[in-house]
C-alpha atoms as a PDB file:
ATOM      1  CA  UNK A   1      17.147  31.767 -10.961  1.00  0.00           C
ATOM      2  CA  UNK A   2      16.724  29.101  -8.008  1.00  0.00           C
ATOM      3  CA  UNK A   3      13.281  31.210  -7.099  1.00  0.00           C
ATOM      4  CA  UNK A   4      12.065  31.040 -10.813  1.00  0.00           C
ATOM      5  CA  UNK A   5      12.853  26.898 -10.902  1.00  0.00           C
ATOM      6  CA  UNK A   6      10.916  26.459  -7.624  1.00  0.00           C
ATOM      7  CA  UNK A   7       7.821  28.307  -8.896  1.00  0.00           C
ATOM      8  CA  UNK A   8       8.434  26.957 -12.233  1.00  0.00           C
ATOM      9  CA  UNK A   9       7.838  23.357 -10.267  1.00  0.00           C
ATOM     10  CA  UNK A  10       5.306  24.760  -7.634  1.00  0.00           C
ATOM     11  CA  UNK A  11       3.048  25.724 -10.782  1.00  0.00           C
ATOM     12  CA  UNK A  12       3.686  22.066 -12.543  1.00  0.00           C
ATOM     13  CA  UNK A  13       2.436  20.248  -8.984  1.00  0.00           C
ATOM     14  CA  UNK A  14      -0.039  22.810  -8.557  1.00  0.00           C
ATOM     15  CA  UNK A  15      -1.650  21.741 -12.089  1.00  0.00           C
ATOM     16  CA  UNK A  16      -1.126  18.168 -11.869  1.00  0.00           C
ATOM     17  CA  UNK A  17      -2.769  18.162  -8.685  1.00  0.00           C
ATOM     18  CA  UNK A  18      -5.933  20.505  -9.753  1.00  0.00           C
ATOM     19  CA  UNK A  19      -7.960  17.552 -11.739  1.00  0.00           C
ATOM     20  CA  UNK A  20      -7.983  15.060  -9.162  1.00  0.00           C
ATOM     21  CA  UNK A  21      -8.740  16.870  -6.199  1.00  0.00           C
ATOM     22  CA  UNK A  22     -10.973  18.862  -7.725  1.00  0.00           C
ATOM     23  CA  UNK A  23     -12.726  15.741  -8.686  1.00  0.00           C
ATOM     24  CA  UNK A  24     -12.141  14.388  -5.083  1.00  0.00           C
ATOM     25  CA  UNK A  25     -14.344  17.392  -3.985  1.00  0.00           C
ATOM     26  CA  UNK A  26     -17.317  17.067  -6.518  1.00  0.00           C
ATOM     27  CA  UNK A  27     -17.440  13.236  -5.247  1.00  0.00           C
ATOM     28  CA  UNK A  28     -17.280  14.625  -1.394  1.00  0.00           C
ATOM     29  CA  UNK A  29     -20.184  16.978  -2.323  1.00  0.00           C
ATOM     30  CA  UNK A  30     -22.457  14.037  -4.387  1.00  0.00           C
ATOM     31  CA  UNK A  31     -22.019  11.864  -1.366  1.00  0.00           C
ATOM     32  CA  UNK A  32     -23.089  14.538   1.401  1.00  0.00           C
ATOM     33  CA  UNK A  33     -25.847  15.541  -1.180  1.00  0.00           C
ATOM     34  CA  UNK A  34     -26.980  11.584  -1.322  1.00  0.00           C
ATOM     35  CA  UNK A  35     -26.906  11.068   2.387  1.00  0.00           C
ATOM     36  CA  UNK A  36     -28.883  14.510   2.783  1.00  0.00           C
ATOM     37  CA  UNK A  37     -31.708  13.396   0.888  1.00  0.00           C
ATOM     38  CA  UNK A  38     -32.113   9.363   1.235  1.00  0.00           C
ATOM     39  CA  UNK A  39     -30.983   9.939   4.984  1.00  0.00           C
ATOM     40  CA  UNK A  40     -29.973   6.273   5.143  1.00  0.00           C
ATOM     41  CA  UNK A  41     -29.005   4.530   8.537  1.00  0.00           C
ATOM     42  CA  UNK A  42     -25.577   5.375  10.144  1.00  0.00           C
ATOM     43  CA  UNK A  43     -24.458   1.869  10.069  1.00  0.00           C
ATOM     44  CA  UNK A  44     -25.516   1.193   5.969  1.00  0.00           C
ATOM     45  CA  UNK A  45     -24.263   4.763   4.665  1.00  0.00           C
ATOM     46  CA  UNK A  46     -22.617   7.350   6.862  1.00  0.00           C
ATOM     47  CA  UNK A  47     -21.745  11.130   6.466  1.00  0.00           C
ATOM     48  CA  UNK A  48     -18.634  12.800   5.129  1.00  0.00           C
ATOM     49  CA  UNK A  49     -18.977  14.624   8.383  1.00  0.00           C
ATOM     50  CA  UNK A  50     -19.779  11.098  10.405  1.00  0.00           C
ATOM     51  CA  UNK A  51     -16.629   9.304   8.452  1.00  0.00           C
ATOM     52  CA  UNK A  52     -14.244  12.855   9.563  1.00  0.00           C
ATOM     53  CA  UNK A  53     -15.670  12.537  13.078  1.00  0.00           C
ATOM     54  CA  UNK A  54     -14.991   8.750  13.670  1.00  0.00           C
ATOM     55  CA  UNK A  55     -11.532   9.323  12.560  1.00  0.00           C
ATOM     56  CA  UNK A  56     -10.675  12.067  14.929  1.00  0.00           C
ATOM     57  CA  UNK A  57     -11.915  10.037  17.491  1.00  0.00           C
ATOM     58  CA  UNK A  58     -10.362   6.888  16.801  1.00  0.00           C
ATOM     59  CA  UNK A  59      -7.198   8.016  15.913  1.00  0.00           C
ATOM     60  CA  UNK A  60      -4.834   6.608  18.200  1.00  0.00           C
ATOM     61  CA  UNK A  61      -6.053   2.986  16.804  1.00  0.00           C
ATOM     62  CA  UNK A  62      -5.727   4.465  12.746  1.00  0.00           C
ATOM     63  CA  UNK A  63      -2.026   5.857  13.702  1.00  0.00           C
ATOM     64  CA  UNK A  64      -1.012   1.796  14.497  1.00  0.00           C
ATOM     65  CA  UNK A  65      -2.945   0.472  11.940  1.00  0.00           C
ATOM     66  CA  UNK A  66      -1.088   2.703   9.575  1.00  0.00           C
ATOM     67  CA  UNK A  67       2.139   2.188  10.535  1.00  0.00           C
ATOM     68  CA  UNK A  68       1.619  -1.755  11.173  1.00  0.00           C
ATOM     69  CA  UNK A  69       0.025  -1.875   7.974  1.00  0.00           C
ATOM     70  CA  UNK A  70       3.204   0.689   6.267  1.00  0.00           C
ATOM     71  CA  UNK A  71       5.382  -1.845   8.025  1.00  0.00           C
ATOM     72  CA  UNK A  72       4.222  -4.610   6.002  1.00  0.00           C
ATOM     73  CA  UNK A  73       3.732  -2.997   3.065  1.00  0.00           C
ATOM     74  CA  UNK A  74       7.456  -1.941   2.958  1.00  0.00           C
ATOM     75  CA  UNK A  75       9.031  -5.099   3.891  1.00  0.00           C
ATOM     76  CA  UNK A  76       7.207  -6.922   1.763  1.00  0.00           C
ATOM     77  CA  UNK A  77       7.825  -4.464  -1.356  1.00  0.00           C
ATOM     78  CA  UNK A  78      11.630  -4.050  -0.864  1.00  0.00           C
ATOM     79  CA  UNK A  79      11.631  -8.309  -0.508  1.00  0.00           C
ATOM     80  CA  UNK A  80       9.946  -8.517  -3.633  1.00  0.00           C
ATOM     81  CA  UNK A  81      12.305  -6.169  -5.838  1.00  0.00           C
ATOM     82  CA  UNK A  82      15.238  -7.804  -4.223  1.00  0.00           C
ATOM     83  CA  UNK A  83      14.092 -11.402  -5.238  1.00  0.00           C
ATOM     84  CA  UNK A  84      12.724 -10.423  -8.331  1.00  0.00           C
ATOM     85  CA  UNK A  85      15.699  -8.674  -9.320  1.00  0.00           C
ATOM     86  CA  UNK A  86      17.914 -11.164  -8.344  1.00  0.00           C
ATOM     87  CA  UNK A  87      15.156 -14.346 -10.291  1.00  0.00           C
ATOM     88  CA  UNK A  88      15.014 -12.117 -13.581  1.00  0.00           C
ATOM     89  CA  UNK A  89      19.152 -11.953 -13.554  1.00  0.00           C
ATOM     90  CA  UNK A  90      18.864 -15.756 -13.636  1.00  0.00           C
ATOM     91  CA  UNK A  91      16.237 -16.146 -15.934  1.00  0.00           C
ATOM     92  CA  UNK A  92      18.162 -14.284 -18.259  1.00  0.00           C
ATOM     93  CA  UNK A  93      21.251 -16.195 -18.219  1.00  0.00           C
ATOM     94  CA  UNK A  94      19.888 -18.737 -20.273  1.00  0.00           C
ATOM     95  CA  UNK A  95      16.490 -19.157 -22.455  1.00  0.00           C
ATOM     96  CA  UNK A  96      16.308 -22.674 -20.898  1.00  0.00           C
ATOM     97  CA  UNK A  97      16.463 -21.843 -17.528  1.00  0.00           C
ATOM     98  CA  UNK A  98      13.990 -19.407 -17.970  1.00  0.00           C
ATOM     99  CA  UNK A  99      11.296 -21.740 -19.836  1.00  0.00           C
ATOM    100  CA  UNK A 100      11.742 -23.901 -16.657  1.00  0.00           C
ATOM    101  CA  UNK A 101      11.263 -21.707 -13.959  1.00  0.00           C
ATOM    102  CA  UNK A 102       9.314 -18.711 -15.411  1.00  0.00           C
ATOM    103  CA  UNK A 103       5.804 -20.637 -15.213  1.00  0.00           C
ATOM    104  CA  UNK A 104       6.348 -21.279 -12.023  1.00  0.00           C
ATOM    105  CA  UNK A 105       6.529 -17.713 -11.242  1.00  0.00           C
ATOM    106  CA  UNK A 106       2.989 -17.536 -13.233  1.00  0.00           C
ATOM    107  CA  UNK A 107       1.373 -20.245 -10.778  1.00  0.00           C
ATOM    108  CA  UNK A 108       2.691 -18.358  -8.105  1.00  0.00           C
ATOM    109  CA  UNK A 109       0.810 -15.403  -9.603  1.00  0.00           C
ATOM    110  CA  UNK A 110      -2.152 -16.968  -9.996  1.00  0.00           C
ATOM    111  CA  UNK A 111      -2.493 -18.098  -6.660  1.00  0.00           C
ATOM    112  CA  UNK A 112      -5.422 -16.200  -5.093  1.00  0.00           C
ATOM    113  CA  UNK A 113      -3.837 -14.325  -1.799  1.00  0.00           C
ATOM    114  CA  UNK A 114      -6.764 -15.363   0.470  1.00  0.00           C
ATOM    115  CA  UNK A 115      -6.210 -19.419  -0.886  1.00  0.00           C
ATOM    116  CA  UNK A 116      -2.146 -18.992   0.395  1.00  0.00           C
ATOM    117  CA  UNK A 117      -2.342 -17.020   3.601  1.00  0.00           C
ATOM    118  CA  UNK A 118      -3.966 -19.639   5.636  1.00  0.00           C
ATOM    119  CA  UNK A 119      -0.905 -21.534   4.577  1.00  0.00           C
ATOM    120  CA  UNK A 120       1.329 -18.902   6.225  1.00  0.00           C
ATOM    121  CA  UNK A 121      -0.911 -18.995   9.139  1.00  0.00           C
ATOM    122  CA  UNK A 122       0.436 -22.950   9.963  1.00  0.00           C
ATOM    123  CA  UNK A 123       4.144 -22.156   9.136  1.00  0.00           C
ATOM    124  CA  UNK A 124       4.581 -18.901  11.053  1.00  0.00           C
ATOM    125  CA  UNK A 125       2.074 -18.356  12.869  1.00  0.00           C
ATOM    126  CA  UNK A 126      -0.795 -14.969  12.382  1.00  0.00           C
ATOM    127  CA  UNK A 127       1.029 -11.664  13.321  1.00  0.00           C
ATOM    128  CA  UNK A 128       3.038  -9.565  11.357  1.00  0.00           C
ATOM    129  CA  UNK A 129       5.497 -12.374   9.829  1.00  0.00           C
ATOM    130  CA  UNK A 130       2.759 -14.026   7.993  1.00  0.00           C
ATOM    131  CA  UNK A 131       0.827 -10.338   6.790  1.00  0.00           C
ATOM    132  CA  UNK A 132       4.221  -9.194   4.812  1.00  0.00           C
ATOM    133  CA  UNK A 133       4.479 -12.869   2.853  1.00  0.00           C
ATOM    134  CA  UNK A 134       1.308 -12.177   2.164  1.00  0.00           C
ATOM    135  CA  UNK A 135       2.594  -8.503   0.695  1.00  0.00           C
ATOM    136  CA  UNK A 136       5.484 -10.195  -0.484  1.00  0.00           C
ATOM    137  CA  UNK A 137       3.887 -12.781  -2.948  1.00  0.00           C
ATOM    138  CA  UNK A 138       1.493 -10.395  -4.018  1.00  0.00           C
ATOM    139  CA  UNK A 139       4.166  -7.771  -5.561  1.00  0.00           C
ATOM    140  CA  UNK A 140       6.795 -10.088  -6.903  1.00  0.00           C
ATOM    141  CA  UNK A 141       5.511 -11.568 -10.094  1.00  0.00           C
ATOM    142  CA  UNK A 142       5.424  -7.735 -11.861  1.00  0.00           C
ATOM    143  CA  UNK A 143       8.783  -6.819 -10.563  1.00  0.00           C
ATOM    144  CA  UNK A 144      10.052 -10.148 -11.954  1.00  0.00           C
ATOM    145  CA  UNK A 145       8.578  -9.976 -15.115  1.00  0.00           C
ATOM    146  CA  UNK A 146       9.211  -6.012 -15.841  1.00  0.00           C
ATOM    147  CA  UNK A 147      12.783  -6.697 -14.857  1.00  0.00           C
ATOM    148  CA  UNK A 148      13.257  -9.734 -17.094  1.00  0.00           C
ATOM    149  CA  UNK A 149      11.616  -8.005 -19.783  1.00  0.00           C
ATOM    150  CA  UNK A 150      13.539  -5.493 -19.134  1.00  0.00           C
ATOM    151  CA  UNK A 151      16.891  -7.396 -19.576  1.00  0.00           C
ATOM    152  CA  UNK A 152      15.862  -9.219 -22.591  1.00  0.00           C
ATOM    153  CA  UNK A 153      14.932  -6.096 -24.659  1.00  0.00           C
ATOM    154  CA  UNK A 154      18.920  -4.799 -24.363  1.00  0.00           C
ATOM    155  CA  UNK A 155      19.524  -3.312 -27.488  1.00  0.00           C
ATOM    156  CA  UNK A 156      21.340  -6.302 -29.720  1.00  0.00           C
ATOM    157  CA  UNK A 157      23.276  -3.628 -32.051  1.00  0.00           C
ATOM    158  CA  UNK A 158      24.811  -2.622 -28.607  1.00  0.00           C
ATOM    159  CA  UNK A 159      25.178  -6.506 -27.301  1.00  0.00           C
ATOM    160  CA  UNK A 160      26.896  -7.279 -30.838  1.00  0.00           C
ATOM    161  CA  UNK A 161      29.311  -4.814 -30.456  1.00  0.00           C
ATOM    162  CA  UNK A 162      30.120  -5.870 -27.206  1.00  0.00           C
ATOM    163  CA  UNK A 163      30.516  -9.824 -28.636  1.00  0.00           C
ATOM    164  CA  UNK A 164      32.655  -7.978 -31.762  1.00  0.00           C
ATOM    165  CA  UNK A 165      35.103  -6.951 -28.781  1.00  0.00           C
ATOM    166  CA  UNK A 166      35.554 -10.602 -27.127  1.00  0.00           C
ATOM    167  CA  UNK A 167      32.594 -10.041 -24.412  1.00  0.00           C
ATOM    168  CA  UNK A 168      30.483 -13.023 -23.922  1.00  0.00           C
ATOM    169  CA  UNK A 169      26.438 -11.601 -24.177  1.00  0.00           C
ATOM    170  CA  UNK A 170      25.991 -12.908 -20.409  1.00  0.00           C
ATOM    171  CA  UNK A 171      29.016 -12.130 -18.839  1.00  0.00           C
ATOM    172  CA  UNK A 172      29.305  -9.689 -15.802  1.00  0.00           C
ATOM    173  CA  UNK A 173      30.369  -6.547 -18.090  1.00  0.00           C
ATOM    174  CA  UNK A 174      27.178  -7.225 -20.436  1.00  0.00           C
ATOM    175  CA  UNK A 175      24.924  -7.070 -17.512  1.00  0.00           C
ATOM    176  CA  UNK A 176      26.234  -4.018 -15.724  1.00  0.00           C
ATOM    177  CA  UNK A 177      26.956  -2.026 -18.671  1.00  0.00           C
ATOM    178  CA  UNK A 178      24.028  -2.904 -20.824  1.00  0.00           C
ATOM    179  CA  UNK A 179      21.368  -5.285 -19.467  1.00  0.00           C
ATOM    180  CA  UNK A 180      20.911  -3.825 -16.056  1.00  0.00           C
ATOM    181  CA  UNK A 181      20.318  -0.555 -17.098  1.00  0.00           C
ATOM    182  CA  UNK A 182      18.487  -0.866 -20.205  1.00  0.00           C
ATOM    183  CA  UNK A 183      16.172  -2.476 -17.785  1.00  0.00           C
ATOM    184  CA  UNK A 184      15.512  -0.012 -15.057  1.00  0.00           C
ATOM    185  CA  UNK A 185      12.871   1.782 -16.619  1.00  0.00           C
ATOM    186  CA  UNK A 186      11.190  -1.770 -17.075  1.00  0.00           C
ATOM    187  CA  UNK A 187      12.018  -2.363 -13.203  1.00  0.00           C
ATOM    188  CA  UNK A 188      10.306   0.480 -11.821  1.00  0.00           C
ATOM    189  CA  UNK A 189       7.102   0.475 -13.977  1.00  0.00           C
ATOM    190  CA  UNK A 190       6.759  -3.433 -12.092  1.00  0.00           C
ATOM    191  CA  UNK A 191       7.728  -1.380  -9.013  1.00  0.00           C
ATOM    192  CA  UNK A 192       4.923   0.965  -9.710  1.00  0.00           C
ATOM    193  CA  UNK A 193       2.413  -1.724 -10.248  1.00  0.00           C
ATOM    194  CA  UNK A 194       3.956  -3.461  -6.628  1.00  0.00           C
ATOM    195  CA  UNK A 195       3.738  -0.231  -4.730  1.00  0.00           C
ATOM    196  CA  UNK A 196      -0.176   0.017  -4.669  1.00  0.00           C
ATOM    197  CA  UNK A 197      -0.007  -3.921  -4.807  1.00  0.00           C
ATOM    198  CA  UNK A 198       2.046  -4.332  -1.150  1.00  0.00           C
ATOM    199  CA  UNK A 199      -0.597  -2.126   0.093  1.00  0.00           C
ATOM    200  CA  UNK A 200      -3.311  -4.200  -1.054  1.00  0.00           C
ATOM    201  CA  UNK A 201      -1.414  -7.397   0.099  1.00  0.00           C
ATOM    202  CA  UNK A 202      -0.739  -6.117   3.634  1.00  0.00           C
ATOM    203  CA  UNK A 203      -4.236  -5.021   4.055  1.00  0.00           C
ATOM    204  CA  UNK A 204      -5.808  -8.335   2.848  1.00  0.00           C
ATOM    205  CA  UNK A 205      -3.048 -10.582   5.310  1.00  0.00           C
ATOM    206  CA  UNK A 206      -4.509  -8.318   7.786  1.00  0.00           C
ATOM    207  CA  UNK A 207      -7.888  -9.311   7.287  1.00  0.00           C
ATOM    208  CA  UNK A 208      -7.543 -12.921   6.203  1.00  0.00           C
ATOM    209  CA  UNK A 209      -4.178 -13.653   8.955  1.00  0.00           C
ATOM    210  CA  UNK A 210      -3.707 -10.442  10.959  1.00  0.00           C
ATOM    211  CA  UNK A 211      -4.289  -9.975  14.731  1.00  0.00           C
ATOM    212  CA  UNK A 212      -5.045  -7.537  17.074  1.00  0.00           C
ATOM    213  CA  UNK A 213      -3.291  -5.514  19.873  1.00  0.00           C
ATOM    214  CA  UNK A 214      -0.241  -3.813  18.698  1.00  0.00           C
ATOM    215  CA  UNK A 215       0.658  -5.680  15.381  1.00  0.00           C
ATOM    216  CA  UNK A 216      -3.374  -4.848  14.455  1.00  0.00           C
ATOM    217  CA  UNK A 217      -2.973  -2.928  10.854  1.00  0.00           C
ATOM    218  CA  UNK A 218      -5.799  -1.113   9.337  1.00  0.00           C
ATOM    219  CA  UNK A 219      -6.651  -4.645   7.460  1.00  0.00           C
ATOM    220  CA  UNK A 220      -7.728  -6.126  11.126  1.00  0.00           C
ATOM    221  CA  UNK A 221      -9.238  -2.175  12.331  1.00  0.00           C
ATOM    222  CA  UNK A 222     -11.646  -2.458   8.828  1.00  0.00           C
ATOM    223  CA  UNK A 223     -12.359  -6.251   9.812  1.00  0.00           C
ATOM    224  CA  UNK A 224     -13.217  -4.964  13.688  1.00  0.00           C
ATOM    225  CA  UNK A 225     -15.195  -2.149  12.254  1.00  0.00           C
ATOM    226  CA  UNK A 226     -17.501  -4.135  10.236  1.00  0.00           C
ATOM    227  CA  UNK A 227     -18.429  -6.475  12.917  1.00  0.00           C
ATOM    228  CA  UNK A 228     -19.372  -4.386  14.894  1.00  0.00           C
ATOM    229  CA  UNK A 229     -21.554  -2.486  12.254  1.00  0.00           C
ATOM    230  CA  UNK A 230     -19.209   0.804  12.443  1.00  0.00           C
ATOM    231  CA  UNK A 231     -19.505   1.745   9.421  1.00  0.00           C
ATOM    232  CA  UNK A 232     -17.910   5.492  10.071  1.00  0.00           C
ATOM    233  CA  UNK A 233     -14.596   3.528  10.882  1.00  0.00           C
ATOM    234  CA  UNK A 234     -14.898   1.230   8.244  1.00  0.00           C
ATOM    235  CA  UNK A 235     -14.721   4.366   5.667  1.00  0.00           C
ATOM    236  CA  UNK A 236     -12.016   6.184   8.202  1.00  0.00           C
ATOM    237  CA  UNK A 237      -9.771   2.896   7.491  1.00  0.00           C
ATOM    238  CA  UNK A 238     -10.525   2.588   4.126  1.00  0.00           C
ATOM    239  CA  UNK A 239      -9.534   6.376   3.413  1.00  0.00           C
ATOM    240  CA  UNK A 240      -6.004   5.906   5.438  1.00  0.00           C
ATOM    241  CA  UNK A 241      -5.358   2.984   2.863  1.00  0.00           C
ATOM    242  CA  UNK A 242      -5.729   4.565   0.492  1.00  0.00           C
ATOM    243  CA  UNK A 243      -3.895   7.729   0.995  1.00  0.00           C
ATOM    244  CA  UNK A 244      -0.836   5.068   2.392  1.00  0.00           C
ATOM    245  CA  UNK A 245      -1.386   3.690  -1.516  1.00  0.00           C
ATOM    246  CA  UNK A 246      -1.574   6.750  -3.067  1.00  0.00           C
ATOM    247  CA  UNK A 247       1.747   8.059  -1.178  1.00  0.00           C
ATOM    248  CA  UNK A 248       3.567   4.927  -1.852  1.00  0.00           C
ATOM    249  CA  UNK A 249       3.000   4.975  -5.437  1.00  0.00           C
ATOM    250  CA  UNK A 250       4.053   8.920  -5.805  1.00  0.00           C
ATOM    251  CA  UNK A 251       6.729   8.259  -3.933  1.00  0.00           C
ATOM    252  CA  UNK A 252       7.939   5.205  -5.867  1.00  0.00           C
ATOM    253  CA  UNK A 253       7.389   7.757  -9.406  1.00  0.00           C
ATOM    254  CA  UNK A 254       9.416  10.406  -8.067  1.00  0.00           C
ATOM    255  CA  UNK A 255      12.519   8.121  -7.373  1.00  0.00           C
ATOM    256  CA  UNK A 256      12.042   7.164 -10.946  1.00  0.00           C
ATOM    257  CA  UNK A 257      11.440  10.099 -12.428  1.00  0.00           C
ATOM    258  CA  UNK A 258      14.542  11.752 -10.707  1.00  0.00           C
ATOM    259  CA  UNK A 259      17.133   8.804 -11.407  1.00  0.00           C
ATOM    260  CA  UNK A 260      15.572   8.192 -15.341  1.00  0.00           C
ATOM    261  CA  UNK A 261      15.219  11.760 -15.812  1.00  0.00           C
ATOM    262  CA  UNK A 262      18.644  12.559 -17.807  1.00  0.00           C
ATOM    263  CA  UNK A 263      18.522  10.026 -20.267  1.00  0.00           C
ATOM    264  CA  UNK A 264      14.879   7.721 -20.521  1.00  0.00           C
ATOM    265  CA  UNK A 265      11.905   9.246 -22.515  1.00  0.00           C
ATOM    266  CA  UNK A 266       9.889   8.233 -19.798  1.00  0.00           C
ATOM    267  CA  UNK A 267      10.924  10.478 -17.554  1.00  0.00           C
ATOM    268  CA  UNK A 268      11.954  13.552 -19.793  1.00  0.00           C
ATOM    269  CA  UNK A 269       8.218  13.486 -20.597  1.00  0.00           C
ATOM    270  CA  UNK A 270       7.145  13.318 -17.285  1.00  0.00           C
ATOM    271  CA  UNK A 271       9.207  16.719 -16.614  1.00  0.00           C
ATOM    272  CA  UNK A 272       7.292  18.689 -19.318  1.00  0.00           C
END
């Protein structure tokens, strides 16, 4: 029975995964098929087989990027569903409270990352410190607003009864019996979003505040690489970002999938 659930769930993976590396293939095959027959410089277009080359060679300095730029990314993305967790439980303790801190989480939002980070560059100093603010800011607003939205949407039959029985709507039994978890499928859809989004952040505080030797993350490595006109790196970086994005968003969907699964729609359908 165990065998026939594991190849039940090795077929399902096998499946999902078909479309998009099989479209990951045709798009390896139209760029070595392009490069073949423009036969552009190295340095303006390189080879699947130039790209594959630079990163065996340089892989020492895409193994620290990686993890600096993991490092970051984490940090960053755990900070953000703490405090946005933590902001949307106070936003929803009142509607006034809200209306007078909630566009303030917009502006923050609205920022531009590149505008801020030099900002973090005069209070802590470039390095690491300053790279995961950078993540941080960039991933809080959807965790924030998911999680408020999230609380807010609580089912009011359910909150009625609970006022029918003597409970005040925010008191502590409210939130942990009704609030909170109506609102975890609304929390990790904003954690979703933030997983590909610390990436993003880490890898721009790299560029716009990051610095080399050991805290270099593959931010700084694309910056290096483009300077001097190595474009094979460049795409070597660019493909380890990725893949860290890609990973960190599956990974954040399978924790969701697996604690939703027994009782949100969401994640029954995602089991069919």
């Amino acid at each position: 029975m165990v065998r026939i659930e594991v190849l039940r769930r090795a077929k399902l993976i096998a499946v999902a995964a078909a479309p998009p590396v099989l479209v990951f293939a045709a798009l390896l095959l139209i760029w070595w098929a392009a490069v073949e027959v423009i036969q552009p410089k190295p340095y303006i277009f390189p080879s699947p087989g130039r790209v594959l080359e630079s990163a065996r060679d340089q892989a020492d300095r895409l193994w620290l990027g990686f993890r600096n730029t993991l490092y970051a990314s984490v940090v960053g993305f755990v900070a953000s569903v703490v405090v946005g967790v933590l902001g949307a439980l106070l936003l929803s303790l009142s509607k006034t409270i809200e209306q007078a801190f909630f566009p303030w989480a917009v502006l923050l939002q609205t920022v531009p990352a590149v505008a801020i980070a030099p900002l973090f560059v005069v209070w802590f100093g470039p390095g690491r410190t300053s790279v995961t603010l950078v993540a941080f800011t960039i991933t809080l607003f959807p965790i924030l607003a998911n999680s408020l939205a999230g609380m807010r949407s609580a089912d009011a039959a359910l909150v009625d009864l609970i006022r029918l029985r003597g409970r005040r709507p925010n008191s502590l039994f409210t939130f942990t019996k009704i609030r909170i978890p109506n609102s975890l499928p609304y929390l990790f859809t904003g954690m979703r979003i933030s997983s590909g989004l610390a990436v993003i952040g880490a890898i721009v505080g790299e560029i716009v505040v990051g610095r080399g030797g050991p805290e270099a993350g593959l931010g700084y490595w694309i910056t290096f690489g483009s300077t001097q006109l190595r474009t094979d790196f460049v795409f070597a970086a660019i493909v380890v970002s990725s893949a860290l994005g890609i990973t960190f968003f599956l990974t954040i969907t399978t924790i969701s999938n697996r604690l939703l699964r027994n009782w949100h729609d969401s994640a029954l359908m995602a089991e069919i």
